[in-house]
C-alpha atoms as a PDB file:
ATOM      1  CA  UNK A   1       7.641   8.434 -36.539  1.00  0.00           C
ATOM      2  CA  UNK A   2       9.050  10.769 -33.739  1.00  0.00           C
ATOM      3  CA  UNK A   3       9.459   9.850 -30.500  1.00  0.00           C
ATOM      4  CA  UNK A   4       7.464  11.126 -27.371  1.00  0.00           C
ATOM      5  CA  UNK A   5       8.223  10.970 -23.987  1.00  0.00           C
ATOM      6  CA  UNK A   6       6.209   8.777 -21.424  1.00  0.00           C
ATOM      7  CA  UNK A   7       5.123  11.738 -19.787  1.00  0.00           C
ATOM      8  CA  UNK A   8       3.387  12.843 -22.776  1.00  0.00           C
ATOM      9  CA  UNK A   9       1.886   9.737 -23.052  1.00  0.00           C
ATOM     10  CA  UNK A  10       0.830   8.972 -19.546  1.00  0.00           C
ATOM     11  CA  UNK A  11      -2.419  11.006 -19.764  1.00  0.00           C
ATOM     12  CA  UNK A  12      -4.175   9.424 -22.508  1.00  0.00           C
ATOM     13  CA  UNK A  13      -3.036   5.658 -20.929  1.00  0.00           C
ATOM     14  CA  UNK A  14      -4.517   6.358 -17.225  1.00  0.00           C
ATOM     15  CA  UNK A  15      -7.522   8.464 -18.191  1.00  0.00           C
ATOM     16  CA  UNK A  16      -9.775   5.601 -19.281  1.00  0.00           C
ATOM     17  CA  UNK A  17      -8.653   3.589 -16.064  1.00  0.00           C
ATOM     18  CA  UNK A  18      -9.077   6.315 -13.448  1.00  0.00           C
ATOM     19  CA  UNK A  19     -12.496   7.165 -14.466  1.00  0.00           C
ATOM     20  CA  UNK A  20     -13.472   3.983 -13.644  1.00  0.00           C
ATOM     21  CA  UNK A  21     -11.381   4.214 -10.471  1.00  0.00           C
ATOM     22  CA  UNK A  22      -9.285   6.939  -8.790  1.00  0.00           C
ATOM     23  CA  UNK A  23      -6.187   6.512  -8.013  1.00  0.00           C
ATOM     24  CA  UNK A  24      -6.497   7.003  -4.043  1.00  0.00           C
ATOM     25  CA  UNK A  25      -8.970   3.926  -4.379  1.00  0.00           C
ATOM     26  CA  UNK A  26      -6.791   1.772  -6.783  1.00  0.00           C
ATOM     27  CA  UNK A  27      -4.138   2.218  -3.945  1.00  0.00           C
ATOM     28  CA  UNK A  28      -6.575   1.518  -0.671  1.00  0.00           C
ATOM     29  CA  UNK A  29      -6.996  -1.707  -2.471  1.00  0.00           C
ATOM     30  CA  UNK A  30      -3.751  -2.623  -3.366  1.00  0.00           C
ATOM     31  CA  UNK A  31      -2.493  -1.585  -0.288  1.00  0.00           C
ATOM     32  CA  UNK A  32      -5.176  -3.006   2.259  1.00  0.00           C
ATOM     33  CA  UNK A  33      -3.209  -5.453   3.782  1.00  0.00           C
ATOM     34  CA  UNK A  34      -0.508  -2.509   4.932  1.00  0.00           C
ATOM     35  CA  UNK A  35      -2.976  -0.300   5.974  1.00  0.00           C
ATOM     36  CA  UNK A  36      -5.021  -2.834   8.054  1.00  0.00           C
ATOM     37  CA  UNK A  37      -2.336  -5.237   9.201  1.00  0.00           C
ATOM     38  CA  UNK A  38      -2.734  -9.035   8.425  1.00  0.00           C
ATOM     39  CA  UNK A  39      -5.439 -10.223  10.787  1.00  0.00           C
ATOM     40  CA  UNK A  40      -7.997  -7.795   9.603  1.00  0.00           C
ATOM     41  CA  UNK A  41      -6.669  -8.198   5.857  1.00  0.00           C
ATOM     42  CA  UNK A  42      -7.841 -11.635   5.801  1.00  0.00           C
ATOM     43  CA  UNK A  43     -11.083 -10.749   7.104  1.00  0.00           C
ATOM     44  CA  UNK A  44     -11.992  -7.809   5.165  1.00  0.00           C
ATOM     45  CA  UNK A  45     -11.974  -6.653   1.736  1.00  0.00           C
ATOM     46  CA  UNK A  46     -12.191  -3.483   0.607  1.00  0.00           C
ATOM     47  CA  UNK A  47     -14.967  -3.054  -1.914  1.00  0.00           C
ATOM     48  CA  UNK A  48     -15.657   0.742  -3.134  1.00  0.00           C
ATOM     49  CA  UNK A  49     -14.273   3.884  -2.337  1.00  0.00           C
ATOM     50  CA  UNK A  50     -17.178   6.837  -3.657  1.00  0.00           C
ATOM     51  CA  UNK A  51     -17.819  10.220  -1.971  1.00  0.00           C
ATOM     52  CA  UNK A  52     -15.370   9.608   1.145  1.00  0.00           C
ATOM     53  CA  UNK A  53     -17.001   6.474   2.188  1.00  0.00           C
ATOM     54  CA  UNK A  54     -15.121   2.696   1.856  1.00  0.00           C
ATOM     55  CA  UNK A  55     -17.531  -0.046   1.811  1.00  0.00           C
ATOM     56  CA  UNK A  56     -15.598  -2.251   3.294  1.00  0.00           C
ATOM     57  CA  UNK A  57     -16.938  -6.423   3.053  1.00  0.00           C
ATOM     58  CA  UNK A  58     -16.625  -8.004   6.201  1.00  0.00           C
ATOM     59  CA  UNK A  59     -17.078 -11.940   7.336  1.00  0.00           C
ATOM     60  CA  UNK A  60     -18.250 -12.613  10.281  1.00  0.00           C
ATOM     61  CA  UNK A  61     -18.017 -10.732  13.364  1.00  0.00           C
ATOM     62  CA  UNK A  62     -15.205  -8.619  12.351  1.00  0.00           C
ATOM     63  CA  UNK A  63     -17.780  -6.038  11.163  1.00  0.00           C
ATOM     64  CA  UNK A  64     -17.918  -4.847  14.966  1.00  0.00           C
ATOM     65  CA  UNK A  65     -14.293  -4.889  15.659  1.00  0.00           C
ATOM     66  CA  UNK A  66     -13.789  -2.659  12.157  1.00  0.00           C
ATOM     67  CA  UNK A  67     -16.564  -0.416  13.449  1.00  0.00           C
ATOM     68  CA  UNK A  68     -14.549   0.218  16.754  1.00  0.00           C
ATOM     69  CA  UNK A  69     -11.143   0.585  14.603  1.00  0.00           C
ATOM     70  CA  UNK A  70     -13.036   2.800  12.403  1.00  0.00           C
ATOM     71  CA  UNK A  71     -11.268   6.102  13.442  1.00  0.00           C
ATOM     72  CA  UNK A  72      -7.922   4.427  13.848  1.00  0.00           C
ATOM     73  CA  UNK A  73      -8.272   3.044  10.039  1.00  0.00           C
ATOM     74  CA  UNK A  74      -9.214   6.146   8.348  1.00  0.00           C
ATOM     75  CA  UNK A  75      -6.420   7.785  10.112  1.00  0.00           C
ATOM     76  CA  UNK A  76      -4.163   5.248   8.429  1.00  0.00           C
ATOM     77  CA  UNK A  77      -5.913   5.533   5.052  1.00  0.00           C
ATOM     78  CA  UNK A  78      -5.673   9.022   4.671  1.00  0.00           C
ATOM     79  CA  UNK A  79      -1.845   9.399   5.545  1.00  0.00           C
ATOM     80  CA  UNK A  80      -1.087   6.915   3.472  1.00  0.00           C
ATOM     81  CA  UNK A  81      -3.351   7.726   0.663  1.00  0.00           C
ATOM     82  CA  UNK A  82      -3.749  11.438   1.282  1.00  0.00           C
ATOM     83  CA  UNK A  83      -5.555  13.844   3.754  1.00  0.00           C
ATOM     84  CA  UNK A  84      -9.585  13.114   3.375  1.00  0.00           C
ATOM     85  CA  UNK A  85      -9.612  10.342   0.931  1.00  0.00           C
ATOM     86  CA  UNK A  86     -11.610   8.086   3.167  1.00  0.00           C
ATOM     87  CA  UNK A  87     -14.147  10.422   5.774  1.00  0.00           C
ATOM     88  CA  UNK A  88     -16.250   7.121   6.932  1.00  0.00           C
ATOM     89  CA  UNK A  89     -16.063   3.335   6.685  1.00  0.00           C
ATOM     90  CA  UNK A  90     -19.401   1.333   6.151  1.00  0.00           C
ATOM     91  CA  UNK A  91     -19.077  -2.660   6.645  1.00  0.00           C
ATOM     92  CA  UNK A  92     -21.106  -5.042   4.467  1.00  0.00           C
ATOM     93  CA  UNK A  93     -21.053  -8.631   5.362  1.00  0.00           C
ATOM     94  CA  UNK A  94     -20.216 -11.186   2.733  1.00  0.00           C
ATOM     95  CA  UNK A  95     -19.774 -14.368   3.856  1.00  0.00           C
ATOM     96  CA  UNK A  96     -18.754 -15.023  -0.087  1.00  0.00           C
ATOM     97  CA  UNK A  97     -15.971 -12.355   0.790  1.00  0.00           C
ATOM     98  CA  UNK A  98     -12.643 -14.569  -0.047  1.00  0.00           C
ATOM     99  CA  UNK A  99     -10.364 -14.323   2.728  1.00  0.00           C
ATOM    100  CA  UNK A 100      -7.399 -12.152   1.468  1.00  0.00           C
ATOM    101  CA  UNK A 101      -4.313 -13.742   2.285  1.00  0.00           C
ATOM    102  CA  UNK A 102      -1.376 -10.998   2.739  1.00  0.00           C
ATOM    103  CA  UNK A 103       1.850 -11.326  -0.034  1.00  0.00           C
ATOM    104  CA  UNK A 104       4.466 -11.051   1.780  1.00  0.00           C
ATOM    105  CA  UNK A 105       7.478 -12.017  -0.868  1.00  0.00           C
ATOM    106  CA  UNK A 106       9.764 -14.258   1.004  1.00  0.00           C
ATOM    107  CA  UNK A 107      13.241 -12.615   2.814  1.00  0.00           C
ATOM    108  CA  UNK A 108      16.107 -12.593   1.309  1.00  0.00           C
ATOM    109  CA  UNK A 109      19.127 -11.915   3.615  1.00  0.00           C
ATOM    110  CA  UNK A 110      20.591  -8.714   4.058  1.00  0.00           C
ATOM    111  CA  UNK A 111      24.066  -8.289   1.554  1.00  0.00           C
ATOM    112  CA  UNK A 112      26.759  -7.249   3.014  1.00  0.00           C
ATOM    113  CA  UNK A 113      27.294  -3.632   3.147  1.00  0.00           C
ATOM    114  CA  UNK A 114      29.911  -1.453   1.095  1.00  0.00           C
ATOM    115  CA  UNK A 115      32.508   0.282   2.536  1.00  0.00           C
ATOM    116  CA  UNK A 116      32.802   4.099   3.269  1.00  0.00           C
ATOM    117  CA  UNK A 117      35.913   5.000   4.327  1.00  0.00           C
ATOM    118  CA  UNK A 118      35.727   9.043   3.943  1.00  0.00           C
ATOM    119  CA  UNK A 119      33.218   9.793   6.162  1.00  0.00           C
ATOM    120  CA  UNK A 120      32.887   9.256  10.483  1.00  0.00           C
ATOM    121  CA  UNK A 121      31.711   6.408  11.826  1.00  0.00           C
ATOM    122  CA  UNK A 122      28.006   6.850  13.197  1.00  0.00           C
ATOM    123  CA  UNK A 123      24.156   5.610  12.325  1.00  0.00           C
ATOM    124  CA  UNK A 124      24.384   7.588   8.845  1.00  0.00           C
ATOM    125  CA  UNK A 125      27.219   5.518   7.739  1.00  0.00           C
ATOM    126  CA  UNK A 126      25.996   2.643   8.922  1.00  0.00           C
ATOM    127  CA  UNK A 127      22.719   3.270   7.231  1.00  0.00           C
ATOM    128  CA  UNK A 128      24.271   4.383   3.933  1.00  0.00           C
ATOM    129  CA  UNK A 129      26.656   1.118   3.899  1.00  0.00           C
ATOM    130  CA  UNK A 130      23.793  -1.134   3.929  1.00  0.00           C
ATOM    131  CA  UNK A 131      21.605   0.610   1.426  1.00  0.00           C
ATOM    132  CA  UNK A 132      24.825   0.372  -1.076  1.00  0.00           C
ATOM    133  CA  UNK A 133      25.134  -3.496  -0.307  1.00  0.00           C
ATOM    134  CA  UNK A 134      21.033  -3.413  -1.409  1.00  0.00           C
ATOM    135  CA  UNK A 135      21.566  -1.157  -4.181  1.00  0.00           C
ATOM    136  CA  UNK A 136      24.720  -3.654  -5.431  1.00  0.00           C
ATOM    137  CA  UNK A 137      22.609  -6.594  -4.827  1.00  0.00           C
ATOM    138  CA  UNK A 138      20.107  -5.181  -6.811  1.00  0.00           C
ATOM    139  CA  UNK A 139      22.735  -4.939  -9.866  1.00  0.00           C
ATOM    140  CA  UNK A 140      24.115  -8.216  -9.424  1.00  0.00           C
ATOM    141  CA  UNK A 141      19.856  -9.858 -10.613  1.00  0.00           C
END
């Protein structure tokens, strides 16, 4: 047997999946709560994404205030998904909608940063120094 690289493999895994979905819509779902923001996450739940329209399930009155956010939301959608992904919003109610709760994993606090001693003193360094405490935290698991 002769080994094959994940990239060569990747293909024939997602195919099956993203005909059933794309992959701009697999991430408009997963990433509804960041798009939307928490109050209107746990009133709404994305439903379908087909043809540049996002059927979006409302409960309650929320249906109007999404209507008025429309432009601001597809804004959102598309730069985080990709220019033209989402070209209209239409709102469904369904009271049956569950209320989508956002996961929000809790905080850890920050490790202490490394130390850089060849290079000046500034927001750089102080930026690089923290992400090496994350990056040795992230060892240390």
């Amino acid at each position: 047997m002769r080994t094959r690289s994940m990239a060569a493999l990747l293909p024939h895994v997602s195919r099956p999946v993203f005909r059933k979905q794309s992959p701009a819509a697999v991430q408009v779902m997963t990433d509804w709560p960041d798009i939307v923001g928490p109050h209107l996450a746990g009133m709404t739940v994305p439903r379908r994404l087909s043809a540049g329209t996002l059927t979006v399930a409302c409960r309650g009155p929320v249906a109007m205030e999404l209507q008025h956010l429309a432009p601001t939301v597809i804004a959102r959608i598309n730069t985080t998904c990709g220019q033209g992904v989402v070209r209209r919003l239409k709102m469904v109610q369904d009271l049956t909608a569950p209320p989508r709760l956002p996961t929000t994993a809790p905080r850890r606090p920050p490790p202490p940063p490394v130390q850089i001693d060849d290079m000046p003193d500034g927001p750089l360094k102080d930026a690089l120094c923290r992400l090496g405490g994350w990056l040795n935290a992230g060892r240390g698991r």
